[in-house]
Protein backbone atom coordinates (compact mmCIF):
# COMPACT_ATOMS: atom_id res chain seq x y z
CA UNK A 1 4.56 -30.33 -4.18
CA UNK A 2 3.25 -26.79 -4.75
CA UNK A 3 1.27 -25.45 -2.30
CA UNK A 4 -1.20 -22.71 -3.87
CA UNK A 5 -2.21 -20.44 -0.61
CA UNK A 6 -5.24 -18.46 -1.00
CA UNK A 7 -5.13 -14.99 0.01
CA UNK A 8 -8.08 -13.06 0.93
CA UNK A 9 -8.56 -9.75 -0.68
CA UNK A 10 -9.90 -6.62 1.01
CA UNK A 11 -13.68 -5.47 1.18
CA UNK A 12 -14.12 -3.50 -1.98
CA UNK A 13 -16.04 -0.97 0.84
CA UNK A 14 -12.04 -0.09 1.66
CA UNK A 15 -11.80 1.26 -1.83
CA UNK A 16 -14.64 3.86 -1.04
CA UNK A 17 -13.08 4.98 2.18
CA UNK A 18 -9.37 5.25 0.29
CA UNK A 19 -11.48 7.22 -2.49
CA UNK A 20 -12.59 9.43 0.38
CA UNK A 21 -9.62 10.21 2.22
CA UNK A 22 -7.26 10.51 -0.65
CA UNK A 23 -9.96 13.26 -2.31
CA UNK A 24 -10.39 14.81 1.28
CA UNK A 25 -6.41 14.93 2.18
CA UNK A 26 -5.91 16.04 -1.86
CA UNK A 27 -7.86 19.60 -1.61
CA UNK A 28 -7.30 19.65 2.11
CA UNK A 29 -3.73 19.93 2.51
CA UNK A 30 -3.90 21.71 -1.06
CA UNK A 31 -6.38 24.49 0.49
CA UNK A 32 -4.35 24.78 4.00
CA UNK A 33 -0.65 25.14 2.00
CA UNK A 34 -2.16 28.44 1.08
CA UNK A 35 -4.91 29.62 3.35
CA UNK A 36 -2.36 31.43 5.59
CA UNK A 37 -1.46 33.28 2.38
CA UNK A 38 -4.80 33.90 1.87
CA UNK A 39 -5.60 35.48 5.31
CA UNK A 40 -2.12 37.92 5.08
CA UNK A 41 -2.20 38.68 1.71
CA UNK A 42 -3.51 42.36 0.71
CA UNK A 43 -7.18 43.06 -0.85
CA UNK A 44 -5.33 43.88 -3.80
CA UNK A 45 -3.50 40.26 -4.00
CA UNK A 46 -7.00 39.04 -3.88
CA UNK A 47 -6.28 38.24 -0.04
CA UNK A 48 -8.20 39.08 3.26
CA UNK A 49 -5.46 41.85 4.35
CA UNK A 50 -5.44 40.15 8.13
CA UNK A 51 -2.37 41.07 10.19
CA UNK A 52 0.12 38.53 10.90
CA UNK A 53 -0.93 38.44 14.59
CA UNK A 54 -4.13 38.16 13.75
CA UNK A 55 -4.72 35.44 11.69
CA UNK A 56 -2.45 33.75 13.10
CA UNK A 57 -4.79 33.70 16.68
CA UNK A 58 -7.41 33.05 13.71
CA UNK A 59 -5.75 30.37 12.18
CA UNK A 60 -4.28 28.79 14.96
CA UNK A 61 -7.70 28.32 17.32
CA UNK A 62 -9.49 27.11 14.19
CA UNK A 63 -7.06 24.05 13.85
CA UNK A 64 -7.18 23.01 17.47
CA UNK A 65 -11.18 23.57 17.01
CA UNK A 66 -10.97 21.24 14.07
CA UNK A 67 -9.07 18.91 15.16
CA UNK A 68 -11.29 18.68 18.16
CA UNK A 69 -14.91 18.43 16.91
CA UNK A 70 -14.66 14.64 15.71
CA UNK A 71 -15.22 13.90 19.14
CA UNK A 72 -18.56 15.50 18.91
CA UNK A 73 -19.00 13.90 15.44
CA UNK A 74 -17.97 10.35 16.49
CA UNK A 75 -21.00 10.31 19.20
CA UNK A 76 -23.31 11.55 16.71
CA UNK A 77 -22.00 8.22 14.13
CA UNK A 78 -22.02 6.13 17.22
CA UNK A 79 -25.74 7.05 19.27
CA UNK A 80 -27.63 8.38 16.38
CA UNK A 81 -26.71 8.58 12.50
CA UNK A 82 -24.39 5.55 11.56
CA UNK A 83 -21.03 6.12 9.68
CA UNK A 84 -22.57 6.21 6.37
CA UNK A 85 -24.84 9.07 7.12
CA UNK A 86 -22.52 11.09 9.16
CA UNK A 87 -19.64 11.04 6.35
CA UNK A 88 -22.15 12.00 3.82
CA UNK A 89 -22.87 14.97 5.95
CA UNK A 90 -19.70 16.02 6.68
CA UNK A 91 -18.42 15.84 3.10
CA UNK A 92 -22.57 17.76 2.02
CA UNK A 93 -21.15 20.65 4.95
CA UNK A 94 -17.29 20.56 3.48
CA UNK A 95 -19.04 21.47 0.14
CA UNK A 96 -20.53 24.71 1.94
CA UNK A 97 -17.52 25.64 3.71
CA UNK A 98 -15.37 26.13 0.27
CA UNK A 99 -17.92 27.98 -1.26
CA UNK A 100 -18.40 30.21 1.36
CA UNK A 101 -14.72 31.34 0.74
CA UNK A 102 -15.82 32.50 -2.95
CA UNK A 103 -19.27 34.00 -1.37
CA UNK A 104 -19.04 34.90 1.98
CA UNK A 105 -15.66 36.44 2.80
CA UNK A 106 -15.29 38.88 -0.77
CA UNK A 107 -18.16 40.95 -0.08
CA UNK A 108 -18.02 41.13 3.70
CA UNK A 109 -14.29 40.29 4.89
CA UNK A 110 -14.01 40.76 8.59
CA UNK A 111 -13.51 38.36 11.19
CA UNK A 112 -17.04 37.36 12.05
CA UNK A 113 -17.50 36.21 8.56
CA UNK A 114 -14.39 34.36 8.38
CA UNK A 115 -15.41 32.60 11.79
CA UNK A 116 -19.09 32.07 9.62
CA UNK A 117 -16.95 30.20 7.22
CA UNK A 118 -14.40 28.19 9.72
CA UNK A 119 -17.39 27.17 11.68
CA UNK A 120 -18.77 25.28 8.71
CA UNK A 121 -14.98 23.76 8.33
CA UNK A 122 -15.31 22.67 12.01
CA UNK A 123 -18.79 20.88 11.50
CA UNK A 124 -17.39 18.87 8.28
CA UNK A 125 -14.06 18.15 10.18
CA UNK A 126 -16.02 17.04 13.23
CA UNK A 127 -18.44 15.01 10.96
CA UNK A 128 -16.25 13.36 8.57
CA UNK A 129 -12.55 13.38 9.77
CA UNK A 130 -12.48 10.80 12.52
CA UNK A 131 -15.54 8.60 11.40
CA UNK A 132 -13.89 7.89 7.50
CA UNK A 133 -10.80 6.29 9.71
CA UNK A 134 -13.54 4.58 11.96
CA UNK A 135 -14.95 3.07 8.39
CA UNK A 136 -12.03 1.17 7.69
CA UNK A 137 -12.45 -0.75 10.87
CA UNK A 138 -15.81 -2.13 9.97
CA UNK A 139 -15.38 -4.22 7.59
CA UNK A 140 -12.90 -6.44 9.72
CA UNK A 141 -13.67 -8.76 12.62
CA UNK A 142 -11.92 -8.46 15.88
CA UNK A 143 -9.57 -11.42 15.52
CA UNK A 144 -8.61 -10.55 11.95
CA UNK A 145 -5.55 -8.03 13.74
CA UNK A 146 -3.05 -7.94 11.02
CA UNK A 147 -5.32 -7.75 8.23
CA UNK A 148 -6.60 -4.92 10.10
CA UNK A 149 -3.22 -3.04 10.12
CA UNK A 150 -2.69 -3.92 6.77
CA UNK A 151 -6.07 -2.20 5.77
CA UNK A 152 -4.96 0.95 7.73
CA UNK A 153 -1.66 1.28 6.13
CA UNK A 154 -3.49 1.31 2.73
CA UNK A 155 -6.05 4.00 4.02
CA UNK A 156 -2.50 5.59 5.05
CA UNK A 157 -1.26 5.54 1.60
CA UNK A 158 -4.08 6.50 0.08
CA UNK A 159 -4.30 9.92 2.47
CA UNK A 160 -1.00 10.58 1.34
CA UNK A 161 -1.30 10.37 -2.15
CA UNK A 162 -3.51 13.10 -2.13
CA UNK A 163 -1.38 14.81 0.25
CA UNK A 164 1.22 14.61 -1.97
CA UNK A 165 -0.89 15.62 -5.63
CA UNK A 166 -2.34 18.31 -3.49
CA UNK A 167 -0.23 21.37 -2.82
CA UNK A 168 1.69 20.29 -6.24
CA UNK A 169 -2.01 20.79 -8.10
CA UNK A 170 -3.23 23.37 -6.05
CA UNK A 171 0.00 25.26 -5.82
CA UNK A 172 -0.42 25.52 -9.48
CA UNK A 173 -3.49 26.58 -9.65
CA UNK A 174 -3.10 29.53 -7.05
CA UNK A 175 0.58 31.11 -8.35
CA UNK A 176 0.49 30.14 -11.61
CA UNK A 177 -2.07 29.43 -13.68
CA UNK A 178 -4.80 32.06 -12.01
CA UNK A 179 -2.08 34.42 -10.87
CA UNK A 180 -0.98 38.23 -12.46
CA UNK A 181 2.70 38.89 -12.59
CA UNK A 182 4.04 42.41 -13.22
CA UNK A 183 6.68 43.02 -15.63
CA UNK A 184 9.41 41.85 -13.33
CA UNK A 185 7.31 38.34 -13.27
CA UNK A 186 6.50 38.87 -9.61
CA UNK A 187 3.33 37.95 -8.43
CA UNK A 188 1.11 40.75 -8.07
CA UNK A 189 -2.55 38.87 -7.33
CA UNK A 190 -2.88 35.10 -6.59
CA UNK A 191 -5.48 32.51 -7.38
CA UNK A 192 -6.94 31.75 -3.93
CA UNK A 193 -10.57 31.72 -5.25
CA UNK A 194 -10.30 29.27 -8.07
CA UNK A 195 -8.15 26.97 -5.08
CA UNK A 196 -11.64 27.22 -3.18
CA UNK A 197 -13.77 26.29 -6.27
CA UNK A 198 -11.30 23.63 -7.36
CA UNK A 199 -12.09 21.92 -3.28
CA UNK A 200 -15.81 22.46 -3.70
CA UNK A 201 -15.75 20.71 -6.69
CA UNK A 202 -13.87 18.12 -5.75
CA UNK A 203 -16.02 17.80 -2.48
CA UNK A 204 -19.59 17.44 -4.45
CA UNK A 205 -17.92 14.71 -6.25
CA UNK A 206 -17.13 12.98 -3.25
CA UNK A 207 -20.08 13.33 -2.12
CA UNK A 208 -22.37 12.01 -5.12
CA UNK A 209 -19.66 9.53 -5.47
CA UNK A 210 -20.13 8.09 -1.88
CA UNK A 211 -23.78 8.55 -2.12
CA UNK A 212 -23.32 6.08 -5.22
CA UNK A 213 -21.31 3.49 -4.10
CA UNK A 214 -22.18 3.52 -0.52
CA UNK A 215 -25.42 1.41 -0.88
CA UNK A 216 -23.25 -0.86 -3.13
CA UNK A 217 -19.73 -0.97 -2.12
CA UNK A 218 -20.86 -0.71 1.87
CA UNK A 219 -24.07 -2.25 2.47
CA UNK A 220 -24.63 -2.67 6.06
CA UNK A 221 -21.49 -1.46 6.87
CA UNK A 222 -21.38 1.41 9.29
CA UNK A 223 -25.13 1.97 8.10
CA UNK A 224 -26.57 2.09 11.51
CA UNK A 225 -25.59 3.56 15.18
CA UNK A 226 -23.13 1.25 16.74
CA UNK A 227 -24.08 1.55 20.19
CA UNK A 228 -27.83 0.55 19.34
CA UNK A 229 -26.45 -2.40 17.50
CA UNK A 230 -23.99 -2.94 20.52
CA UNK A 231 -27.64 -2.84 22.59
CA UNK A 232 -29.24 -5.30 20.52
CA UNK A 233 -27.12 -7.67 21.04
CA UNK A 234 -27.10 -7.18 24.60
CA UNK A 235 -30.42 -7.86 25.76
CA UNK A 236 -29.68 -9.55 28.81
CA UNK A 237 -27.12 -7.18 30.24
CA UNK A 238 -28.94 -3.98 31.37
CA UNK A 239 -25.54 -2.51 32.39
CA UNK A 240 -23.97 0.36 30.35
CA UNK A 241 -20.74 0.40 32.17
CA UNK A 242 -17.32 -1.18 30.37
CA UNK A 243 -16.53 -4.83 31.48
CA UNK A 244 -13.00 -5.50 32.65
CA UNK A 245 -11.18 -5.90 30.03
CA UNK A 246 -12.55 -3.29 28.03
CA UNK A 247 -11.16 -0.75 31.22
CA UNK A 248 -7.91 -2.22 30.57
CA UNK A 249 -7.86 -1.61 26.91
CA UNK A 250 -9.25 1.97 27.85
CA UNK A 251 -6.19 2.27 30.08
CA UNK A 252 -3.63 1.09 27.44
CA UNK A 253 -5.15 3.74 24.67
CA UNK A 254 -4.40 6.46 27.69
CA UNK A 255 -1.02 5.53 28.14
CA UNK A 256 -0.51 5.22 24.21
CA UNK A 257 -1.72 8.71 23.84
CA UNK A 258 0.37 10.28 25.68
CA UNK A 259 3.42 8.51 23.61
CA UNK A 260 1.26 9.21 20.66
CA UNK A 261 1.05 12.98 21.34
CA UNK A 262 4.52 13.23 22.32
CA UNK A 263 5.80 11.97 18.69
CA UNK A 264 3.55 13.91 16.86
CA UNK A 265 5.25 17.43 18.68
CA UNK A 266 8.18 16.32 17.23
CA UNK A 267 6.64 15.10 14.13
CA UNK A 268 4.84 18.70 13.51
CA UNK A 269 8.42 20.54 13.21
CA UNK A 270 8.82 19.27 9.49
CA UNK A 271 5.83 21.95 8.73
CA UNK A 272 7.70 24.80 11.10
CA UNK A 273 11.04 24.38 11.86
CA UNK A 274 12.12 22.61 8.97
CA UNK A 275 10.71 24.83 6.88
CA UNK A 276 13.20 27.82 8.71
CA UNK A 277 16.29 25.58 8.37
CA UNK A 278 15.97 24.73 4.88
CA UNK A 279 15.56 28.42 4.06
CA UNK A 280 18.35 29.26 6.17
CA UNK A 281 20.66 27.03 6.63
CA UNK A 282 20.41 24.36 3.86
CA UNK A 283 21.61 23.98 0.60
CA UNK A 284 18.76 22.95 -1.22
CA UNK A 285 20.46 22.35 -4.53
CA UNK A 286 20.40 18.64 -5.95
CA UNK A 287 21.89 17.19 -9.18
CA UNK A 288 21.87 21.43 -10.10
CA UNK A 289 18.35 21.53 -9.36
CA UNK A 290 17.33 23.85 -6.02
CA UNK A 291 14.44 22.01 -4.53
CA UNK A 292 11.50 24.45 -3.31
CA UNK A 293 10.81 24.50 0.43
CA UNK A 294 7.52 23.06 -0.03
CA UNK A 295 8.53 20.10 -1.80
CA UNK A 296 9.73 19.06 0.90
CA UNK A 297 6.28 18.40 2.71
CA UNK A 298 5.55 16.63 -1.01
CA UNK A 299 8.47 14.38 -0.36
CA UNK A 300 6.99 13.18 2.98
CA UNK A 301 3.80 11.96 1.18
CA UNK A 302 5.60 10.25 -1.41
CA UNK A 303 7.89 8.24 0.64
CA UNK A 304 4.31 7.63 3.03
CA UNK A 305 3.30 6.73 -0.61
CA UNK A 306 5.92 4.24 -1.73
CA UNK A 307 6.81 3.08 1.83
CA UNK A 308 3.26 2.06 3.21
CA UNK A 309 2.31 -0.85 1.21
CA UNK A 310 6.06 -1.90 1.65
CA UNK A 311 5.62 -2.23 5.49
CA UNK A 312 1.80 -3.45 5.11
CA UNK A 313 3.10 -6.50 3.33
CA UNK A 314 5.82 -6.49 5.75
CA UNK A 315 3.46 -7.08 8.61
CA UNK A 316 1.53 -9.57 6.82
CA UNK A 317 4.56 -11.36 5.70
CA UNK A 318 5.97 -11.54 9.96
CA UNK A 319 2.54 -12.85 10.90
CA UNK A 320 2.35 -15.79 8.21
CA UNK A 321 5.78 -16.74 10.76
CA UNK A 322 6.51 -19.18 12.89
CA UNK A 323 7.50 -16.04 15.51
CA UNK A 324 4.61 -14.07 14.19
CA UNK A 325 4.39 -10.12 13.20
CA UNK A 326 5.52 -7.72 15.71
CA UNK A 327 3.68 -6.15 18.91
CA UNK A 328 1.72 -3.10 18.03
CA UNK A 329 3.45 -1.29 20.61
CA UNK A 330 7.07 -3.08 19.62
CA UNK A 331 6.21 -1.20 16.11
CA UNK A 332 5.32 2.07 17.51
CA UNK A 333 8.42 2.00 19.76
CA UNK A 334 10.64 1.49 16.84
CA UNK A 335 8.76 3.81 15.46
CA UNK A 336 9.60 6.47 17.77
CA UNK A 337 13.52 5.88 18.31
CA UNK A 338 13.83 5.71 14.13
CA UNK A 339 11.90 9.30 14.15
CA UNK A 340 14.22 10.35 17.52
CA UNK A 341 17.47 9.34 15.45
CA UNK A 342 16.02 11.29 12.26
CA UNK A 343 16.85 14.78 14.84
CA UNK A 344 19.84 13.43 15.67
CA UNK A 345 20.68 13.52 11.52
CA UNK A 346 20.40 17.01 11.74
CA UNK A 347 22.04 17.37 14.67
CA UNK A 348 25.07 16.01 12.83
CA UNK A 349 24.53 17.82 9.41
CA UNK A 350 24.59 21.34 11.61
CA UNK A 351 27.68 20.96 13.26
CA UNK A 352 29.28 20.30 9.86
CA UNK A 353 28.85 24.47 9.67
CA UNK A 354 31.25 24.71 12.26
CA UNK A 355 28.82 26.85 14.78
CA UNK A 356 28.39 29.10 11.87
CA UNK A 357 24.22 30.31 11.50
CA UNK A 358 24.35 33.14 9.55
CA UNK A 359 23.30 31.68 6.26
CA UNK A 360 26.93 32.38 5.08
CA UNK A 361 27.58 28.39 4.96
CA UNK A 362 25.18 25.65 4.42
CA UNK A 363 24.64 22.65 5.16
CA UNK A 364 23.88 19.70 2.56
CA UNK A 365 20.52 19.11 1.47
CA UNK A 366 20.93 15.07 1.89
CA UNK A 367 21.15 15.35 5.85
CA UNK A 368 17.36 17.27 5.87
CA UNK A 369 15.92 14.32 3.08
CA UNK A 370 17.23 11.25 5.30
CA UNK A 371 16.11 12.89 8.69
CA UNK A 372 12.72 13.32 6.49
CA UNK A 373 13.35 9.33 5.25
CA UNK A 374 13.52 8.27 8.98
CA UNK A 375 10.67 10.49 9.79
CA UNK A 376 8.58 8.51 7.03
CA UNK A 377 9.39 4.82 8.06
CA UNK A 378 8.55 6.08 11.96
CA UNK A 379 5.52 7.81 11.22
CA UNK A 380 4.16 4.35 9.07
CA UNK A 381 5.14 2.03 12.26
CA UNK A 382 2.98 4.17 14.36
CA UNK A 383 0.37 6.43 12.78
CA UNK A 384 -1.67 3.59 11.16
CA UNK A 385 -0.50 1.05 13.02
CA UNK A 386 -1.87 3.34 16.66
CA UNK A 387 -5.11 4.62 14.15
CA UNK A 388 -5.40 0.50 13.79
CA UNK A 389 -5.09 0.03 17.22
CA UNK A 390 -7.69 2.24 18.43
CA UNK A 391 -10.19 0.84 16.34
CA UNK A 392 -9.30 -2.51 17.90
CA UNK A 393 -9.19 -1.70 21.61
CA UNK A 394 -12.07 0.39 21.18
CA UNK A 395 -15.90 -0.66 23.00
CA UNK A 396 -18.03 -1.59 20.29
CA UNK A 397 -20.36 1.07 21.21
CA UNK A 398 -18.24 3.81 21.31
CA UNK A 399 -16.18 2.89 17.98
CA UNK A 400 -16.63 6.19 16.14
CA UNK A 401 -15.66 8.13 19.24
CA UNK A 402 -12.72 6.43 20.04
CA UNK A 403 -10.98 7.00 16.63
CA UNK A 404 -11.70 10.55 17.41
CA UNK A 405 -9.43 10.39 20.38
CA UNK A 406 -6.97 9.64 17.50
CA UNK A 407 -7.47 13.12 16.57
CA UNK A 408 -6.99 14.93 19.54
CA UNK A 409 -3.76 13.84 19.56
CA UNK A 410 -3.50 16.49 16.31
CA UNK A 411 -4.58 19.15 18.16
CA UNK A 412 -3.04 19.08 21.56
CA UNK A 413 0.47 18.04 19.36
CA UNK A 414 -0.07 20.99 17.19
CA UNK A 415 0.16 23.15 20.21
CA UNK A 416 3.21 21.77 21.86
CA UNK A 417 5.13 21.62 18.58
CA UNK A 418 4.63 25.62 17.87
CA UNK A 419 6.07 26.22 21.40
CA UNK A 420 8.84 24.36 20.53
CA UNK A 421 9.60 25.70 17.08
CA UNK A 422 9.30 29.07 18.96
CA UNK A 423 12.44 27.80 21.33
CA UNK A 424 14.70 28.31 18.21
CA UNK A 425 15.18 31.54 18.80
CA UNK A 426 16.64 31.13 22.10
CA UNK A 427 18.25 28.14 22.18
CA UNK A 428 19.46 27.71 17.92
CA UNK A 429 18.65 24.36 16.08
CA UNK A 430 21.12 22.29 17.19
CA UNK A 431 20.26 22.35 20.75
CA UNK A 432 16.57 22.13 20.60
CA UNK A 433 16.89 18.96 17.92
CA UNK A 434 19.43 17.58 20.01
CA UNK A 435 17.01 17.91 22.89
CA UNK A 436 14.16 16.14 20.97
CA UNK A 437 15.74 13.42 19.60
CA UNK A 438 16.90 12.19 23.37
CA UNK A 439 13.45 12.88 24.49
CA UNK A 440 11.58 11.04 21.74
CA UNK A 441 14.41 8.13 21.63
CA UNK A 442 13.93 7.71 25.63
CA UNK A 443 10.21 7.52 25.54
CA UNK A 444 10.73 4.80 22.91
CA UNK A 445 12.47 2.91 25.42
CA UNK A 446 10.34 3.16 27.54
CA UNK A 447 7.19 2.36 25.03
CA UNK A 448 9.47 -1.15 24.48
CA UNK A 449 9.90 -1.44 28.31
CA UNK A 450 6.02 -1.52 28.84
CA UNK A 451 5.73 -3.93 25.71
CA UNK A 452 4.19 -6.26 28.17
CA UNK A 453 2.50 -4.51 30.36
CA UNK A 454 0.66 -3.06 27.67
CA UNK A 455 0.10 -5.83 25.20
CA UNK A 456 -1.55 -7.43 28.79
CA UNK A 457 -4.18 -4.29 29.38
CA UNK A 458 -5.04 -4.76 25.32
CA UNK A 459 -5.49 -8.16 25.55
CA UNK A 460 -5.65 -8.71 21.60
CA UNK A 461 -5.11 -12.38 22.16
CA UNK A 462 -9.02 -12.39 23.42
CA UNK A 463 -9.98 -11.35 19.96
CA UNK A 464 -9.06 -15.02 18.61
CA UNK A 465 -10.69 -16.80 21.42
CA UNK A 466 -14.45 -15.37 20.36
């Protein structure tokens, strides 16, 4: 006797959010591949003519700014403005911020001007980063946890398709297609202008496009303030402190931070010191083709792209069980040792050149892309899965906040990683891989160890009781 199982399909309202965060991650990371560039490079290359050391003190405060002002924007979604209204003005501010690259900057280019500009890029970041991922949680209830995942590993797929499409498109459009060559073919001016048109245009039609669909696609969804709604509801309980449980979920998202920040210092290498051993010390040839360093970052979001809805339906597929789908932190564990062992890879490929470092012998070019395929499958088992979690351990009122938290981790990460990558001077690759991987392997242990400590503090088992 067949048995026909009805499955439930996603809130079309998860479309607009993938729409939003694939457009935002597409001229995001397509912008950032060259805005370095476009702070070093001469007046003459169309560039700001910035000194290494400076823009770099630029560049690298305005990341950890950016990365930090969701927290700012998630209290504004939660107390005040709603999701929908706060993503609308974040992507309305983004528009401002590109064209103030094409405005701004050419007629006055010092570094007030460019801090005019990155201060817009911190408003939109703080508005819209954190709150889009908050979005996704909406349209869920509290007991529907895998669904939930799933839904987050989609919104993961989606960021990385435009991750991927991004620097590929934009890359294009900034050394090729809008760039002089002299008669040796070298490029004498680059494109950076039409890069900052092609992301404000792109950003107005996100932002007529949400203003569209929002009414239709989200409803009530995220319309209002969370914490009023929270309040509404809550007529009888004049407190505004957190109830017991909700202090032990708070407890578990501090302890899962600090894992959570710890993987993505290790993660963060693949955009610094990855970068220096391929150059170096890899043989980047393949099938007689020599792969360019920055496909490499492209090959991370297509793996995120092919890989995500694999493991999405995997999770599904362990709930419908008679054991049931994982632990969220059993994931995230094994998410951590896989991305541990991916350093160890490397560790291996670099002694096959014998203690040699000179350039003079390489090694091959399949070590670097299975460190990077081990990376992948770690990074899916715990960056949705945690960005899923903290949506679900979250208090109701401070939803939008929370998943700003996320973000942080970014920042403080980004820091610790460039300290690291700046190790490989003194101490070569080998060593300060080899270091990594046992730290990040260790603290995976010890993320399984406190499986059930943890899974007690988050208490997602209460979810199904209500």
């Amino acid at each position: 006797m067949k048995i026909n199982k009805i499955k439930k399909k996603h809130p079309i309202g998860l479309q607009l959010a993938n729409l939003c965060t694939g457009l935002n991650s597409f001229y995001t990371y397509g912008v950032v591949g060259y805005l370095f560039l476009f702070l070093t490079s001469s007046v003459e290359e169309n560039g700001l003519g910035f000194s290494v050391s400076q823009a770099s003190d630029i560049y690298g405060t305005y990341s950890m700014l950016a990365f930090m002002a969701p927290l700012l924007g998630g209290i504004l979604a939660d107390r005040y403005l709603g999701l929908q209204k706060t993503i609308a003005l974040g992507t309305f501010a983004s528009i401002f911020y590109y064209i103030s690259f094409i405005t701004i900057l050419p007629s006055n280019p010092t570094s007030v001007t460019l801090w005019i500009c990155f201060g817009i890029g911190i408003l939109a970041s703080g508005l819209g980063k954190g709150n889009v991922s908050a979005l996704v949680g909406e349209f869920y209830k509290k007991e529907e946890l895998t669904r939930r995942d799933e839904a987050y590993s989609i919104f993961y797929m989606a960021t990385n398709i435009g991750s991927f499409l991004g620097p590929i498109i934009v890359g294009y459009i900034v050394e090729t297609k809008f760039a002089t060559f002299n008669s040796a073919n070298e490029v004498v001016s680059y494109g950076f202008k039409y890069a900052f048109l092609t992301a404000a245009i792109l950003n107005v039609i996100q932002f007529l496009g949400f203003i569209y669909l929002a009414p239709k696609w989200l409803k009530k969804v995220g319309k209002y303030p969370s914490f009023k709604k929270v309040e509404d509801k809550e007529e009888k309980n004049t407190s505004t402190g957190f109830t017991k449980e909700e202090k032990g979920r708070i407890l578990a998202m501090i302890i899962m931070f600090v894992f959570v920040v710890l993987f993505w210092s290790a993660w963060y290498q693949t955009q610094t010191s990855f970068s220096l051993l391929a150059k170096n010390l890899v043989d980047r040839s393949i099938f007689g083709f020599t792969m360019p360093i920055s496909w490499l970052i492209s090959f991370n979001g297509i793996l995120c792209v092919v890989l995500a809805p694999v493991l999405a339906k995997l999770w599904v597929r362990l709930d419908e069980t008679k054991r049931g789908d994982l632990s969220v932190s059993a994931k995230m564990a094994l998410g951590m040792i896989l991305s541990g062992i991916a350093f160890g890879v490397l560790v291996v490929g670099l002694n096959t050149l014998g203690g040699v470092t000179d350039g003079s012998s390489k090694m091959s070019i399949w070590y670097i892309l299975l460190a990077y395929l081990l990376l992948t499958v770690g990074e899916l088992m715990l960056s949705p899965i945690g960005m899923s979690l903290f949506n679900k351990l979250s208090p109701a009122k401070y939803s939008s906040f929370v998943m700003a938290i996320w973000y942080l981790s970014f920042s403080l990460a980004n820091k610790i990683s460039s300290k690291l990558t700046g190790f490989t001077e003194s101490l070569g690759f080998t060593k300060l891989f080899g270091f990594i991987a046992i730290v990040v392997i260790v603290f995976g242990v010890i993320l399984l160890l406190l499986k059930g400590y943890l899974e007690k503090l988050m208490a997602l088992e209460k979810f199904k009781d209500k």
